[in-house]
N, C-alpha and C. Protein backbone atom coordinates (compact mmCIF):
# COMPACT_ATOMS: atom_id res chain seq x y z
N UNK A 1 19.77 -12.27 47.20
CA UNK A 1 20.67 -11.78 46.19
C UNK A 1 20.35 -12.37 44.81
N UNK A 2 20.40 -13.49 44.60
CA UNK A 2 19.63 -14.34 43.68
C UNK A 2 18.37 -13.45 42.96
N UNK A 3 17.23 -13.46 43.86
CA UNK A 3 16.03 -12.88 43.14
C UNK A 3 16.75 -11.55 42.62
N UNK A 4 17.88 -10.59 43.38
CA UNK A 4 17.45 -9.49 42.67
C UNK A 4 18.60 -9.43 41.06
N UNK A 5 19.34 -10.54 40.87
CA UNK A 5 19.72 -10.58 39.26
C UNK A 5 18.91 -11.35 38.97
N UNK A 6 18.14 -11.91 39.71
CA UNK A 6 17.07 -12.82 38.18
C UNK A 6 16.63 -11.42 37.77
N UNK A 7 15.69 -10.62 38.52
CA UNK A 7 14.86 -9.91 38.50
C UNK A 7 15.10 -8.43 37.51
N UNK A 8 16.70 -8.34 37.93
CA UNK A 8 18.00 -7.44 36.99
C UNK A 8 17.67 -7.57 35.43
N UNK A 9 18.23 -9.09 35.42
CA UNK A 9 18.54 -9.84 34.10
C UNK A 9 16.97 -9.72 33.70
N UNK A 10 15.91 -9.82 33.84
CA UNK A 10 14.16 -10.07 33.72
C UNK A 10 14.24 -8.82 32.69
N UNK A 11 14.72 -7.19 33.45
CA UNK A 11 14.62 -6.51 33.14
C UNK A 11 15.02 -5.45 31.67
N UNK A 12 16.42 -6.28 31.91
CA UNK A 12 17.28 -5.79 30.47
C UNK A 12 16.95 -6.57 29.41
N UNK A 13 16.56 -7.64 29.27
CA UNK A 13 15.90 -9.00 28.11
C UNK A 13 14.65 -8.09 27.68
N UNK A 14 13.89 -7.85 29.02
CA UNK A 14 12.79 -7.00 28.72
C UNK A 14 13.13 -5.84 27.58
N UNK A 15 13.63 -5.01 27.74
CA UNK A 15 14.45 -3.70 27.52
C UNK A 15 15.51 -4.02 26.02
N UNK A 16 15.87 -5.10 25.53
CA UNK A 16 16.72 -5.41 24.82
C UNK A 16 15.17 -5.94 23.76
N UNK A 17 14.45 -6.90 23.99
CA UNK A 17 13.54 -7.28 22.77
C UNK A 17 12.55 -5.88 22.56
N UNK A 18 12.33 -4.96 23.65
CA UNK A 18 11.91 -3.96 23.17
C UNK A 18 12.59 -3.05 21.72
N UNK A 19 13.70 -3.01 21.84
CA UNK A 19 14.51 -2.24 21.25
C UNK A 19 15.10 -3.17 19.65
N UNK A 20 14.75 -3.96 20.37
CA UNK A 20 14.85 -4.86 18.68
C UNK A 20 13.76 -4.92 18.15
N UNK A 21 12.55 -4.90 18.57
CA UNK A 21 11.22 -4.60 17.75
C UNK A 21 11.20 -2.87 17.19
N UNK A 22 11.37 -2.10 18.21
CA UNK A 22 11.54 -0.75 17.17
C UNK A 22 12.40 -0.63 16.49
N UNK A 23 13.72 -0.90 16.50
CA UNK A 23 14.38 -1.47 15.47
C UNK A 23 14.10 -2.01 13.79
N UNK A 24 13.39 -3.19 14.29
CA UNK A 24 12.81 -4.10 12.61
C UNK A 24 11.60 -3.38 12.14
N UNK A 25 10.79 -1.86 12.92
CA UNK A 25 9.85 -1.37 12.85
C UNK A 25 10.60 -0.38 11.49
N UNK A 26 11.72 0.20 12.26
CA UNK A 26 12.09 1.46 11.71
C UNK A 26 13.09 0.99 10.10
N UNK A 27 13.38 -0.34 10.36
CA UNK A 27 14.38 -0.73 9.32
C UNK A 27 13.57 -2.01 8.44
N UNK A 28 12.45 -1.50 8.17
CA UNK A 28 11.44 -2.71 7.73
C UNK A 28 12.00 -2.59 6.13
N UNK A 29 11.83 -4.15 5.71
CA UNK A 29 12.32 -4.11 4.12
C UNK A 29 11.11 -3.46 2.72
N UNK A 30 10.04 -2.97 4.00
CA UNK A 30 8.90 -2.44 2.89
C UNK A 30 9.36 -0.98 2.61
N UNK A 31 10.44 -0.63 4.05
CA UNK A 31 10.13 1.05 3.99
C UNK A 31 11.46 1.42 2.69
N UNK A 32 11.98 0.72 2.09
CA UNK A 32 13.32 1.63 0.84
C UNK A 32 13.04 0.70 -0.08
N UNK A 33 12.18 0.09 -0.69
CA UNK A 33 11.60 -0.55 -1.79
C UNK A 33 10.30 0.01 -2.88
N UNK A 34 9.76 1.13 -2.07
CA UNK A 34 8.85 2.15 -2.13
C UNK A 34 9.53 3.21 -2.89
N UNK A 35 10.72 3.85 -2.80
CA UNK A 35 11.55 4.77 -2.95
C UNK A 35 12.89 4.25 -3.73
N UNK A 36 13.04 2.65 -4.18
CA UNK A 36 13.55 2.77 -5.59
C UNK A 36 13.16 1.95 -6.72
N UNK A 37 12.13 2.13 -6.83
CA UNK A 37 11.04 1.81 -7.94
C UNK A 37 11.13 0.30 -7.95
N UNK A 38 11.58 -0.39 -7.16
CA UNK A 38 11.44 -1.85 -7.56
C UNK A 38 9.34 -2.57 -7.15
N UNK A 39 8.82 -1.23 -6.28
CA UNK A 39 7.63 -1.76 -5.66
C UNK A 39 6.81 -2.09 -7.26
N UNK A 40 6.79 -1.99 -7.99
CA UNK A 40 5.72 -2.36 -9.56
C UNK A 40 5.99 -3.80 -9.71
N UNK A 41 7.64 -4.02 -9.69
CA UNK A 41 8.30 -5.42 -10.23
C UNK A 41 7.46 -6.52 -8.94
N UNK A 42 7.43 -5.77 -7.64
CA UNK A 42 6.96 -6.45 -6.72
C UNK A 42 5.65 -6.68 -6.75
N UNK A 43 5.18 -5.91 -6.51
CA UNK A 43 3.11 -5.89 -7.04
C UNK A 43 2.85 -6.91 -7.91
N UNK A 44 3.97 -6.77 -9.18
CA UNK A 44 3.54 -7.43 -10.04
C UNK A 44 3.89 -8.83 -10.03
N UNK A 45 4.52 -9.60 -9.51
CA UNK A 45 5.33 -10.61 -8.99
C UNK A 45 4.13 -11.31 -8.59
N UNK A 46 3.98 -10.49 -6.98
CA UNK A 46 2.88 -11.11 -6.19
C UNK A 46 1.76 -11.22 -6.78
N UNK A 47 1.26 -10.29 -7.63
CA UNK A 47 -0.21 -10.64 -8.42
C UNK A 47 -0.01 -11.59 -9.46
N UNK A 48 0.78 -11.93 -9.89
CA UNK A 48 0.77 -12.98 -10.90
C UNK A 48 1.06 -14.33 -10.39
N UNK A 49 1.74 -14.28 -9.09
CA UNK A 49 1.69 -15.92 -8.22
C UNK A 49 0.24 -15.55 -7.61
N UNK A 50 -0.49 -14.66 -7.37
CA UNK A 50 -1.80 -15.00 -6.88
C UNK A 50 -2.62 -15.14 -7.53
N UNK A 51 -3.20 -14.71 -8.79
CA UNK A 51 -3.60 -14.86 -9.90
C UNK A 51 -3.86 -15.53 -10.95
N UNK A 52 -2.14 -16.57 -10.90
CA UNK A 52 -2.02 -17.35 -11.87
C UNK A 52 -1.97 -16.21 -13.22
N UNK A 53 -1.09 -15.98 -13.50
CA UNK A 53 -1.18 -14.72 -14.89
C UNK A 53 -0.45 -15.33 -15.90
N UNK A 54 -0.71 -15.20 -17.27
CA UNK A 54 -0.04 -15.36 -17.76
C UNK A 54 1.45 -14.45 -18.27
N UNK A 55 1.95 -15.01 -19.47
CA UNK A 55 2.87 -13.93 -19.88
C UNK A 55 2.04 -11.91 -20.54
N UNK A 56 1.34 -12.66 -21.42
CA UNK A 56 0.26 -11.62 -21.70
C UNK A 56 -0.25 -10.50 -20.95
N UNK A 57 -1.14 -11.40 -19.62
CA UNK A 57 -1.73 -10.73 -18.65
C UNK A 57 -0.38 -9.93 -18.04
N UNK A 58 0.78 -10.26 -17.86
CA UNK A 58 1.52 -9.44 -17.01
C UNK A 58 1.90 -8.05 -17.80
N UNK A 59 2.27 -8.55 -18.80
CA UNK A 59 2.68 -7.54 -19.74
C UNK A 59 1.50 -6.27 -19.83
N UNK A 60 0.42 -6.92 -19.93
CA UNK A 60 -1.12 -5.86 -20.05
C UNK A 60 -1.04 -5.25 -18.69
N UNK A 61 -1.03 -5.51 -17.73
CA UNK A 61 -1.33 -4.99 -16.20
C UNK A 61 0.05 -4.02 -15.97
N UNK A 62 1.10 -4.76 -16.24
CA UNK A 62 2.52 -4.09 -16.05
C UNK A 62 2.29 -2.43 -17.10
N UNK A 63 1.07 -2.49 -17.84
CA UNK A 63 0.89 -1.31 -18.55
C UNK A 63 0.29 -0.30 -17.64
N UNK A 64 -1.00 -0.95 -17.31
CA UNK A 64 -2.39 -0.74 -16.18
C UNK A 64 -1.43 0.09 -14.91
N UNK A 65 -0.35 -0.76 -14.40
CA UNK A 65 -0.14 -0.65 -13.02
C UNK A 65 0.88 0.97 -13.46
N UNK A 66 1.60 1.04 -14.53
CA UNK A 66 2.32 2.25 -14.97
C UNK A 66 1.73 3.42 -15.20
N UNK A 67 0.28 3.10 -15.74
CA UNK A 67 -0.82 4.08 -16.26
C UNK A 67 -0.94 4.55 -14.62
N UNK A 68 -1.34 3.85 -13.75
CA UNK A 68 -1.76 3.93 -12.25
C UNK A 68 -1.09 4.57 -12.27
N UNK A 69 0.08 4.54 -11.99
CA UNK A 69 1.34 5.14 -11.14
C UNK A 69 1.63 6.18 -11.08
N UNK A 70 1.06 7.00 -12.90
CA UNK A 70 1.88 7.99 -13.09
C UNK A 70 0.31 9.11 -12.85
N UNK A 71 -0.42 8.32 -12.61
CA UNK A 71 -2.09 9.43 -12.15
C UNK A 71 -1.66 9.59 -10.64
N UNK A 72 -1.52 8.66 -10.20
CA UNK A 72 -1.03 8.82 -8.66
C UNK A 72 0.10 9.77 -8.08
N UNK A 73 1.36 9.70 -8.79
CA UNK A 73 2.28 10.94 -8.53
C UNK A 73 1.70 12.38 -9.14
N UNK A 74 0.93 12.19 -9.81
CA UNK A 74 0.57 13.35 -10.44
C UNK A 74 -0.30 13.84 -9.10
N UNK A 75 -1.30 12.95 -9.11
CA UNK A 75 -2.17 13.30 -7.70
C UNK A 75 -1.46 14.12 -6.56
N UNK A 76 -0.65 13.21 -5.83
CA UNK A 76 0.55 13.88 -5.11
C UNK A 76 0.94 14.86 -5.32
N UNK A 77 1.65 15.15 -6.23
CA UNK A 77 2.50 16.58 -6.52
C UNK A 77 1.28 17.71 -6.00
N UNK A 78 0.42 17.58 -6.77
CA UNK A 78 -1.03 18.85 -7.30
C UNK A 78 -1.16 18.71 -5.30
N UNK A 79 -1.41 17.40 -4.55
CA UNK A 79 -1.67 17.70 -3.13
C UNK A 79 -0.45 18.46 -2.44
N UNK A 80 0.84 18.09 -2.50
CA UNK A 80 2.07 18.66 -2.00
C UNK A 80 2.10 20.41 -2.47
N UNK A 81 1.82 20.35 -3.74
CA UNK A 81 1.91 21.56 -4.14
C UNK A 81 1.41 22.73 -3.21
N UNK A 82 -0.33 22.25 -3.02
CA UNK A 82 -1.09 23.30 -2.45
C UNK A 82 -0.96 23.28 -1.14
N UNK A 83 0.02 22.34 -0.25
CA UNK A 83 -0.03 22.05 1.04
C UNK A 83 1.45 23.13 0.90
N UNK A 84 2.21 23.36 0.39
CA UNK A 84 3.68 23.98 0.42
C UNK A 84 2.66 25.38 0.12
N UNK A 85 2.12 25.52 -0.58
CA UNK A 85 1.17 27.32 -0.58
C UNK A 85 0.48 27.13 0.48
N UNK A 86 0.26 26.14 1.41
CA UNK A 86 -0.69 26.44 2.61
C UNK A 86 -1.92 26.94 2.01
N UNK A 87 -2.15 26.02 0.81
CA UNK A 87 -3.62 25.78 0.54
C UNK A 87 -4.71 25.07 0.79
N UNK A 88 -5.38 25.39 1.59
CA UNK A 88 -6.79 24.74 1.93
C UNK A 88 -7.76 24.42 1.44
N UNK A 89 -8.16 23.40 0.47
CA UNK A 89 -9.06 23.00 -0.55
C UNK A 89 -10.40 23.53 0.37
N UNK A 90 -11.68 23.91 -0.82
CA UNK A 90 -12.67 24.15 -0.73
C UNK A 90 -13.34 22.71 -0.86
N UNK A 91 -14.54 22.84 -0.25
CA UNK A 91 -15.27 21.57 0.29
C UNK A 91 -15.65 21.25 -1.30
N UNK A 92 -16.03 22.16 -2.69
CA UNK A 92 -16.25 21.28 -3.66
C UNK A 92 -14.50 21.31 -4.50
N UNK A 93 -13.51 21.22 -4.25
CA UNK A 93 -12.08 21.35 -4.91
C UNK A 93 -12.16 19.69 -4.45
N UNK A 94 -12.54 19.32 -2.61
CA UNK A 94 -11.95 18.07 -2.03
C UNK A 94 -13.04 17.09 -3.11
N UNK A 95 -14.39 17.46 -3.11
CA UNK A 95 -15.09 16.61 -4.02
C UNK A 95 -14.84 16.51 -5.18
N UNK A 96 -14.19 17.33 -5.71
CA UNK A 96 -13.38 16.88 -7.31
C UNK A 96 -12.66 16.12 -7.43
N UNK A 97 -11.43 16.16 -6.39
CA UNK A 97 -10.57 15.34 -5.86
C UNK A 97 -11.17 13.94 -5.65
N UNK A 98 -11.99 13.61 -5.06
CA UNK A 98 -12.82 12.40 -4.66
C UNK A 98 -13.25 11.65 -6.16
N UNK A 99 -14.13 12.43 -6.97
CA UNK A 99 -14.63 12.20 -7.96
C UNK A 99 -13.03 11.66 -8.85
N UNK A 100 -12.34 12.39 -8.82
CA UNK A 100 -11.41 12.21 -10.23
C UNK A 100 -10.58 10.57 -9.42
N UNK A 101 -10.60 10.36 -7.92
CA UNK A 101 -9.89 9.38 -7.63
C UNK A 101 -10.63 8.55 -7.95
N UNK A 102 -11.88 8.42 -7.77
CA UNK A 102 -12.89 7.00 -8.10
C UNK A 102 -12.98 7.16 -9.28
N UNK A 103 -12.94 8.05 -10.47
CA UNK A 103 -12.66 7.86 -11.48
C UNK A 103 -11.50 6.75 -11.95
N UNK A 104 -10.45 7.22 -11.51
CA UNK A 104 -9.53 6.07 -11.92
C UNK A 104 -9.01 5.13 -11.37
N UNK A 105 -10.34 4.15 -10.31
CA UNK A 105 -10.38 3.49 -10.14
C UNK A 105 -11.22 2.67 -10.72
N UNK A 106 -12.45 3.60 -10.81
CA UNK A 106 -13.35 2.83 -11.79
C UNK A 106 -12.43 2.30 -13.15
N UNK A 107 -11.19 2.86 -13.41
CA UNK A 107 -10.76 2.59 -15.24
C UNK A 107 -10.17 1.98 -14.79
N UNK A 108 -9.51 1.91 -13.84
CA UNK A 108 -8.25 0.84 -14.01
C UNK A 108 -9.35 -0.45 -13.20
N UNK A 109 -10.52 -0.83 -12.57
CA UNK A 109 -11.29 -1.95 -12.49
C UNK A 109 -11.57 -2.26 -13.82
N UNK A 110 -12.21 -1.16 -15.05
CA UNK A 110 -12.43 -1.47 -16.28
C UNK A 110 -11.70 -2.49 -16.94
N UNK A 111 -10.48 -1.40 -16.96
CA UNK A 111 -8.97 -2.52 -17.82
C UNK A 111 -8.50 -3.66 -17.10
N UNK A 112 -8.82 -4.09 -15.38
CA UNK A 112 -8.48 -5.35 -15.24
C UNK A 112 -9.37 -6.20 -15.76
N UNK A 113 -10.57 -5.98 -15.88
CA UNK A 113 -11.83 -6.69 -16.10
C UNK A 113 -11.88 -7.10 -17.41
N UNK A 114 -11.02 -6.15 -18.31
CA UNK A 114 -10.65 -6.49 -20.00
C UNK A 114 -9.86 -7.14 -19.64
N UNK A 115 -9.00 -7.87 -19.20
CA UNK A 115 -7.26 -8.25 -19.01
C UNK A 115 -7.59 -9.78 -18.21
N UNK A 116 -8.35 -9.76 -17.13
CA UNK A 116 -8.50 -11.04 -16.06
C UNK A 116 -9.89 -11.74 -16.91
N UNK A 117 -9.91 -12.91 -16.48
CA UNK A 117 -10.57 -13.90 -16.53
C UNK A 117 -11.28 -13.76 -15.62
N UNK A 118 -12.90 -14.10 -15.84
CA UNK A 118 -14.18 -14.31 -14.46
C UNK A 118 -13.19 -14.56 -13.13
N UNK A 119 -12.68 -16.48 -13.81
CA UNK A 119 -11.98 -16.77 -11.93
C UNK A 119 -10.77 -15.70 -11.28
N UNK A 120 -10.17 -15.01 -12.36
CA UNK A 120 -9.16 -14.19 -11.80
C UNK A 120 -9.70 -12.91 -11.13
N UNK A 121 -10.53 -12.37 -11.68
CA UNK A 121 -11.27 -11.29 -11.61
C UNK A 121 -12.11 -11.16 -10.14
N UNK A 122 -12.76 -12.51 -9.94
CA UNK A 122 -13.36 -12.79 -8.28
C UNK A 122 -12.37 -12.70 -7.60
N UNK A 123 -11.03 -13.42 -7.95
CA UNK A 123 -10.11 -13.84 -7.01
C UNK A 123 -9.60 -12.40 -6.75
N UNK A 124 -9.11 -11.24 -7.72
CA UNK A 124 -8.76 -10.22 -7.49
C UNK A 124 -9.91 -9.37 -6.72
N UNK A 125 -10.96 -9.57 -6.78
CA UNK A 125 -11.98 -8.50 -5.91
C UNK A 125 -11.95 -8.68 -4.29
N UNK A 126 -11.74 -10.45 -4.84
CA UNK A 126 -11.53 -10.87 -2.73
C UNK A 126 -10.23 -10.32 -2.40
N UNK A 127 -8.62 -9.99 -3.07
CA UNK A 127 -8.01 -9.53 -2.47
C UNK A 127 -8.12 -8.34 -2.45
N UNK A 128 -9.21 -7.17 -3.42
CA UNK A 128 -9.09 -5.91 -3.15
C UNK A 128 -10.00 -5.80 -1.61
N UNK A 129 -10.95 -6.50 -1.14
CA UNK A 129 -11.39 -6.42 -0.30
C UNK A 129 -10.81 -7.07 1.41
N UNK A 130 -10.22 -7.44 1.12
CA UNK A 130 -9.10 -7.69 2.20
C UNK A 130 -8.19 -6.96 2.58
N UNK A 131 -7.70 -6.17 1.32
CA UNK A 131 -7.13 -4.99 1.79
C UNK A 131 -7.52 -3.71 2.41
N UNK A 132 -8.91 -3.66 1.72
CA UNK A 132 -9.69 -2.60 1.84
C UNK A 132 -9.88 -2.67 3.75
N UNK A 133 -10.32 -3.86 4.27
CA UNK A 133 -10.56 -4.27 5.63
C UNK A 133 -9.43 -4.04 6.24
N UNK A 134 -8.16 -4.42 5.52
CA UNK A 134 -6.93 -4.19 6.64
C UNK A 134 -6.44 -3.45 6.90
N UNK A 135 -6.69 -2.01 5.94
CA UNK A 135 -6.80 -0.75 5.96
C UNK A 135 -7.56 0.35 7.11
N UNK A 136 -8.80 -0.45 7.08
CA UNK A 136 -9.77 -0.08 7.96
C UNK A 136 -9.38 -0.39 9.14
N UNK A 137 -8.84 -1.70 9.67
CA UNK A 137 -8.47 -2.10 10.87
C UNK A 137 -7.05 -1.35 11.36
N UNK A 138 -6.13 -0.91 10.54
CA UNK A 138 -5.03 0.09 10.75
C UNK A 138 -5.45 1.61 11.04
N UNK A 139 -6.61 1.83 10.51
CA UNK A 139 -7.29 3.36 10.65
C UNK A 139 -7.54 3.03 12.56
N UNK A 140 -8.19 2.11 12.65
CA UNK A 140 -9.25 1.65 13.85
C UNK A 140 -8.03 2.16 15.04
N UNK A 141 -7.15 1.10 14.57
CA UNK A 141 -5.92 1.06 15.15
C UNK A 141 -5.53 2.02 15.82
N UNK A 142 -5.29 3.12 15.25
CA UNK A 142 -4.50 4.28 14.82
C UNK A 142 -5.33 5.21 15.84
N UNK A 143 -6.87 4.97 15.76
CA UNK A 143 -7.51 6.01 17.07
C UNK A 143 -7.38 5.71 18.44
């Protein structure tokens, strides 16, 4: 009798931390911080304790990261748009697309590169590349 409430109790603990992990999955503090504009104040927070930034530098990037922002929703919309017409980009429409995104990545690397210092500038490439990897490992993931 014993083994079968250990074995009971084994089961619902089981069944209970399950349900609290999808839980903190579905109610994560990243997912409604995205959706009321505080994510820039945040970006920018964290890059300037990683960085070491000054007042200057924040103010310059806090420009950079707005300039970003508003190419990026723009991006979006123009993709949402043609996905609501059940439009299917042509193989050179997706390479324009490609081109105009590394475009403004290339500018906004430009303007950090005006804005950061050599040591900031390494330090920012090692975190773009860490992300870039953890990205990759979530793709990996994902198959």
């Amino acid at each position: 009798m014993k083994k079968l409430i250990v074995a009971t109790l084994l089961v619902f603990s089981a069944f209970t931390f399950a349900q609290e992990k999808m839980e903190n999955e579905t109610n994560s503090p990243r997912k409604g911080h995205w959706q009321n504009g505080e994510s820039d104040e945040i970006r920018l927070k964290k890059l300037s304790s990683e960085l070491n930034l000054n007042a200057k530098q924040q103010e310059q990037i806090k420009t950079v990261m707005a300039e970003q922002k508003a190419k990026r929703e723009a991006f979006m919309k123009e993709k949402m748009a043609n996905k609501e017409m059940a439009k299917v980009p042509t193989p050179e429409e997706r390479k324009e697309r490609i081109e105009k995104f590394e475009e403004a990545k290339l500018a906004m690397d430009a303007k950090l590169k005006a804005i950061l210092s050599p040591e900031q500038l390494a330090k920012w490439n090692t975190i773009k590349e860490e992300r870039k990897d953890k990205m990759k490992d979530r793709k990996e993931e994902k198959k």
